[in-house]
Protein backbone atom coordinates (compact mmCIF):
# COMPACT_ATOMS: atom_id res chain seq x y z
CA UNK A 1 -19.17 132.20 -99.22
CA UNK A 2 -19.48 134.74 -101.74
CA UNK A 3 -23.05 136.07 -102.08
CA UNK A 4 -24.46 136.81 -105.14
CA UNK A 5 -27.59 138.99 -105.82
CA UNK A 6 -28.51 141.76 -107.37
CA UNK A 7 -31.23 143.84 -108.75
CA UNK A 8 -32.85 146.60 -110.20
CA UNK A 9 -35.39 147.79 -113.04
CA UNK A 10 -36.49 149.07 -116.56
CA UNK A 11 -37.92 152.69 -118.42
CA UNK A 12 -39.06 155.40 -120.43
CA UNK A 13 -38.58 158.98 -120.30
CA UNK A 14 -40.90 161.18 -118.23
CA UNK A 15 -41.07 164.47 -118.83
CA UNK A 16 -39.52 166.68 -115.58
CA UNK A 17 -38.04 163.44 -114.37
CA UNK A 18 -35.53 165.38 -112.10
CA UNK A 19 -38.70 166.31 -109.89
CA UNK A 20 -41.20 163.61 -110.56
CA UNK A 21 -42.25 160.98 -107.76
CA UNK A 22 -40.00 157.73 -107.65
CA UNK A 23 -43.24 155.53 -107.85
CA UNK A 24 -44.07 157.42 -111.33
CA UNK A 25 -40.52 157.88 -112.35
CA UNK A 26 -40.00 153.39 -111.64
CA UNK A 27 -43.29 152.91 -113.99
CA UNK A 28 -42.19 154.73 -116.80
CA UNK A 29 -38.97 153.07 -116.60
CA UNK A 30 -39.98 149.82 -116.19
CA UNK A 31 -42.77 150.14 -119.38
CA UNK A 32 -40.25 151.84 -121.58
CA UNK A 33 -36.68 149.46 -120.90
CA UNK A 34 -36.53 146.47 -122.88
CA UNK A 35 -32.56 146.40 -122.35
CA UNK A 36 -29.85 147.84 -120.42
CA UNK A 37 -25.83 147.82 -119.37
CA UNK A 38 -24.18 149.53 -116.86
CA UNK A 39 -21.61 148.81 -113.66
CA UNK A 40 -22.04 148.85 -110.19
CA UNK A 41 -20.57 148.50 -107.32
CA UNK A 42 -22.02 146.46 -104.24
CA UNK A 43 -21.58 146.42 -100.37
CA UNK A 44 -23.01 144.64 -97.85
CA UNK A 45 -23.52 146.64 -94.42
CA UNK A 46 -25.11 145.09 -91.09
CA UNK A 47 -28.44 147.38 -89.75
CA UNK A 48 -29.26 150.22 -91.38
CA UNK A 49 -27.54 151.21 -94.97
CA UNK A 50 -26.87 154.25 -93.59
CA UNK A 51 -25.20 153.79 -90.53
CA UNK A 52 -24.09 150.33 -90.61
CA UNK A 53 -20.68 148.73 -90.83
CA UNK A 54 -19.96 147.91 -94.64
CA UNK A 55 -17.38 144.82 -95.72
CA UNK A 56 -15.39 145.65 -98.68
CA UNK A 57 -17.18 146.68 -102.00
CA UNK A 58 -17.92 144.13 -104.87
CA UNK A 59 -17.52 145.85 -108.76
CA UNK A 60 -18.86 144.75 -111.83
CA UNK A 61 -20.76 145.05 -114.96
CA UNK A 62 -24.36 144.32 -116.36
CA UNK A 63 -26.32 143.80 -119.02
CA UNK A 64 -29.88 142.64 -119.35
CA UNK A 65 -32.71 141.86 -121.96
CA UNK A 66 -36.37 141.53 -119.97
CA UNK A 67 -37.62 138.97 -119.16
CA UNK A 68 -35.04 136.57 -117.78
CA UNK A 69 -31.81 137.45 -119.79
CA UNK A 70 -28.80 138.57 -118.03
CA UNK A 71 -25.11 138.77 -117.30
CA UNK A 72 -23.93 139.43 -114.28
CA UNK A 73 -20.47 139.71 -113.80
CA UNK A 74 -18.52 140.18 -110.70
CA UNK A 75 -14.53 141.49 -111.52
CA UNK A 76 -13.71 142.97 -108.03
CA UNK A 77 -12.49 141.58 -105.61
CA UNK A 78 -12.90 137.81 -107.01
CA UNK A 79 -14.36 136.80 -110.38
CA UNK A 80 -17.56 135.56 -110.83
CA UNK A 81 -20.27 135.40 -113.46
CA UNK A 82 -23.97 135.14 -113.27
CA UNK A 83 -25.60 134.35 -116.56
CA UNK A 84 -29.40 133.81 -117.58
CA UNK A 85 -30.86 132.76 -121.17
CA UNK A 86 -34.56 133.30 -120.51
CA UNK A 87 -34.38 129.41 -119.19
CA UNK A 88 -31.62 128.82 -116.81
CA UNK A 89 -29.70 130.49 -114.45
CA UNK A 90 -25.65 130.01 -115.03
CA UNK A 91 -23.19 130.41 -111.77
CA UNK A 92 -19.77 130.60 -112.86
CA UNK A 93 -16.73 130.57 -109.67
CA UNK A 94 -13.49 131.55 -112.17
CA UNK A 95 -11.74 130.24 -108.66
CA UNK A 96 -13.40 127.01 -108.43
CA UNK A 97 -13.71 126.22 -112.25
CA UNK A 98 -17.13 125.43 -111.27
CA UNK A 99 -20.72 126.25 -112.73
CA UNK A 100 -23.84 125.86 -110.79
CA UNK A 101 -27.23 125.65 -113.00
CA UNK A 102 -30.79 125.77 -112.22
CA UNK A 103 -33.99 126.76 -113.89
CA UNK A 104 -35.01 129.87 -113.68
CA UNK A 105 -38.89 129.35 -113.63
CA UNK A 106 -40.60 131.64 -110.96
CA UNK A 107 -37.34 132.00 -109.61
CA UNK A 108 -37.22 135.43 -110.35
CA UNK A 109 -40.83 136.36 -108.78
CA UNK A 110 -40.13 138.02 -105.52
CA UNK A 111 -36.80 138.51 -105.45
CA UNK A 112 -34.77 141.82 -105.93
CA UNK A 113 -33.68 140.08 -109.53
CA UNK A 114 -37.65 140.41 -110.87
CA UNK A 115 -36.73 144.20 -110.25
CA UNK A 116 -34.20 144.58 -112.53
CA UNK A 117 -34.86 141.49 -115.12
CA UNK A 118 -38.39 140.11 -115.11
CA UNK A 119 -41.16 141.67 -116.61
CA UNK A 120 -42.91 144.47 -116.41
CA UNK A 121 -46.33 143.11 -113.47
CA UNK A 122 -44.13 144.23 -110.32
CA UNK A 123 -47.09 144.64 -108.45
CA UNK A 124 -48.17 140.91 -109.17
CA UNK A 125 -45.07 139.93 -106.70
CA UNK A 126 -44.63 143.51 -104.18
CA UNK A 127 -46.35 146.09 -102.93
CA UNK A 128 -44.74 149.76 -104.07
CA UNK A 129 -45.04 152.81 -101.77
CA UNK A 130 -43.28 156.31 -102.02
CA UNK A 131 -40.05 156.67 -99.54
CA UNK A 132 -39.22 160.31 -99.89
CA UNK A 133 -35.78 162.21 -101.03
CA UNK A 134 -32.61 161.15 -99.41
CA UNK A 135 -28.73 161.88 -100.69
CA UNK A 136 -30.42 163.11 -103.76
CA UNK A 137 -32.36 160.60 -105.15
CA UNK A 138 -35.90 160.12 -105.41
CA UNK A 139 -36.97 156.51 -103.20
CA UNK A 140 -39.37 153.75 -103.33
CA UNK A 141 -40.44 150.71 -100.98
CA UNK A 142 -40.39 147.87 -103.02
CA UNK A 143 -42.08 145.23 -100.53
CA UNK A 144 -42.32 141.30 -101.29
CA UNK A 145 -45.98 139.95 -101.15
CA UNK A 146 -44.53 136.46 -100.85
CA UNK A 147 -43.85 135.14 -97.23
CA UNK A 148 -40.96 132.86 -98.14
CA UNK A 149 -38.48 135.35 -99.63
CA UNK A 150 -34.97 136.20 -98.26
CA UNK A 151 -35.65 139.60 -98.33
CA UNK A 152 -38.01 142.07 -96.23
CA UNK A 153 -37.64 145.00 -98.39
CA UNK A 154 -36.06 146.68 -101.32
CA UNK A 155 -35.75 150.35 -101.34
CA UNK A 156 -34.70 151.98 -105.15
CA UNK A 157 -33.06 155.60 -105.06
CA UNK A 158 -34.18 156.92 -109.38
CA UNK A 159 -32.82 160.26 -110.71
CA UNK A 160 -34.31 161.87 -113.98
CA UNK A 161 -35.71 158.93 -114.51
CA UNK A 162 -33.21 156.04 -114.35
CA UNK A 163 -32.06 154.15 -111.19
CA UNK A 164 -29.19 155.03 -109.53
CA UNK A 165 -28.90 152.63 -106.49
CA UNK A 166 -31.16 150.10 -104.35
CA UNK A 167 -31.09 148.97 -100.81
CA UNK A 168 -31.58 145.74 -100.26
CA UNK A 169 -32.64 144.20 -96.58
CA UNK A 170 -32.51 140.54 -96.11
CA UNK A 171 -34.18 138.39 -92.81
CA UNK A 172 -30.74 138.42 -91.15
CA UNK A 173 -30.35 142.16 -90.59
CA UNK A 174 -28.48 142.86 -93.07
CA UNK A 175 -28.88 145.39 -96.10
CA UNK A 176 -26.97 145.13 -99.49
CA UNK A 177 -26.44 148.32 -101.46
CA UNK A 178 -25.89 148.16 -104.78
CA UNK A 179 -24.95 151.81 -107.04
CA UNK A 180 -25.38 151.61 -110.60
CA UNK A 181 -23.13 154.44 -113.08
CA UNK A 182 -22.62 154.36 -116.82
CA UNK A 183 -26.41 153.72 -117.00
CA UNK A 184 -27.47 152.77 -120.72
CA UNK A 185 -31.20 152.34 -121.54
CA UNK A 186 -32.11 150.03 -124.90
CA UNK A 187 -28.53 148.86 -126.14
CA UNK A 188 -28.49 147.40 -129.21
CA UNK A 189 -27.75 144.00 -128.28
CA UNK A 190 -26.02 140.81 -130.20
CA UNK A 191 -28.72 137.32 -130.70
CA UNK A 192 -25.75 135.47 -128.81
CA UNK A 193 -25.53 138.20 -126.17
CA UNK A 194 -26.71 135.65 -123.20
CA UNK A 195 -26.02 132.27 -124.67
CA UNK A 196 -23.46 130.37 -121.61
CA UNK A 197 -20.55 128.59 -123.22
CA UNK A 198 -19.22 126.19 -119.98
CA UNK A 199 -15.39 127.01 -119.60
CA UNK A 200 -13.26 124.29 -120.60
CA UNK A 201 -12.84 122.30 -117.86
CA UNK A 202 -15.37 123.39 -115.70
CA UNK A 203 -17.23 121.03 -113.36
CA UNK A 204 -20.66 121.80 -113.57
CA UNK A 205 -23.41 121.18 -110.87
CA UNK A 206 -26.93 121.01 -111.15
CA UNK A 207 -29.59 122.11 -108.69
């Protein structure tokens, strides 16, 4: 089944971001980011991100309004669209001709999605701790204070200030990495940006 997750944060400049802490470098960005676009690619590796097997990459674009607005589109290896108006959540399977919808709500709370598109009290829903410097990036522990979520930990690599990749590692033993390029902070963004428009012909499912 194709899996579909992702996450990340939001910002403001620092000043010496190149050699600043990740914990102080992820505040600033998350006060200062109302918006942002970028692509990414995603791979899913079993143990350690590291050293672990990885399956074939996923590719896509971004863009997100905090709170609860996104689009989330998969175009490599298989289309697929994930969509959010503030309200509800939109799953689109090009393949299928299907859309899946459910509310949003506290969805987002503890999962690596609050990261990257809820708002700014992060330490409501995780506990964040310094990780060191590792292929060049500065790294945080993003940690879930909620028992029930699917994933043990989220680790977010920042440079000068903006995130470059996170590490996410689910209750299976498996760790998603996601790498973020073409990085653009505070877009100037359309009112209809995030409104879903079903496909014609699409069934669509609730949940």
């Amino acid at each position: 089944m194709k899996t579909v997750y992702a996450t990340l944060i939001a910002t403001l400049v620092l000043t010496n971001t190149a050699s600043a802490a990740a914990l102080d470098q992820f505040k600033s960005f998350v006060t200062g980011t109302k918006s942002a676009r970028g692509e990414f690619t995603q791979t899913q590796v079993r143990g350690k991100a590291a050293t672990g097997k990885a399956a074939p990459a996923s590719s896509g674009t971004f863009v997100f309004a905090r709170p609860g607005k996104f689009v989330w589109t998969y175009q490599k290896p298989y289309e697929q669209l994930l969509q959010a108006d503030g309200e509800t959540l939109y799953i689109y399977d090009k393949d299928l001709n299907q859309v899946t919808t459910r509310k949003l709500g506290n969805a987002l709370g503890s999962s690596p999605a609050a990261i990257l598109f809820g708002s700014n009290d992060l330490e409501k829903n995780f506990t964040l701790s310094e990780a060191g410097a590792r292929d060049g990036l500065e790294w945080l522990n993003a940690t879930p204070k909620a028992k029930d979520t699917t994933f043990e930990q989220i680790a977010i690599g920042l440079k000068d200030g903006v995130p470059q990749a996170m590490e996410l590692k689910d209750n299976f033993g498996q760790t998603t990495v996601l790498k973020f390029t073409s990085f653009q902070r505070n877009p100037s963004l359309g009112a209809q940006q995030f409104k879903f428009d079903v496909p014609k012909g699409a069934e669509v499912v609730n949940q």
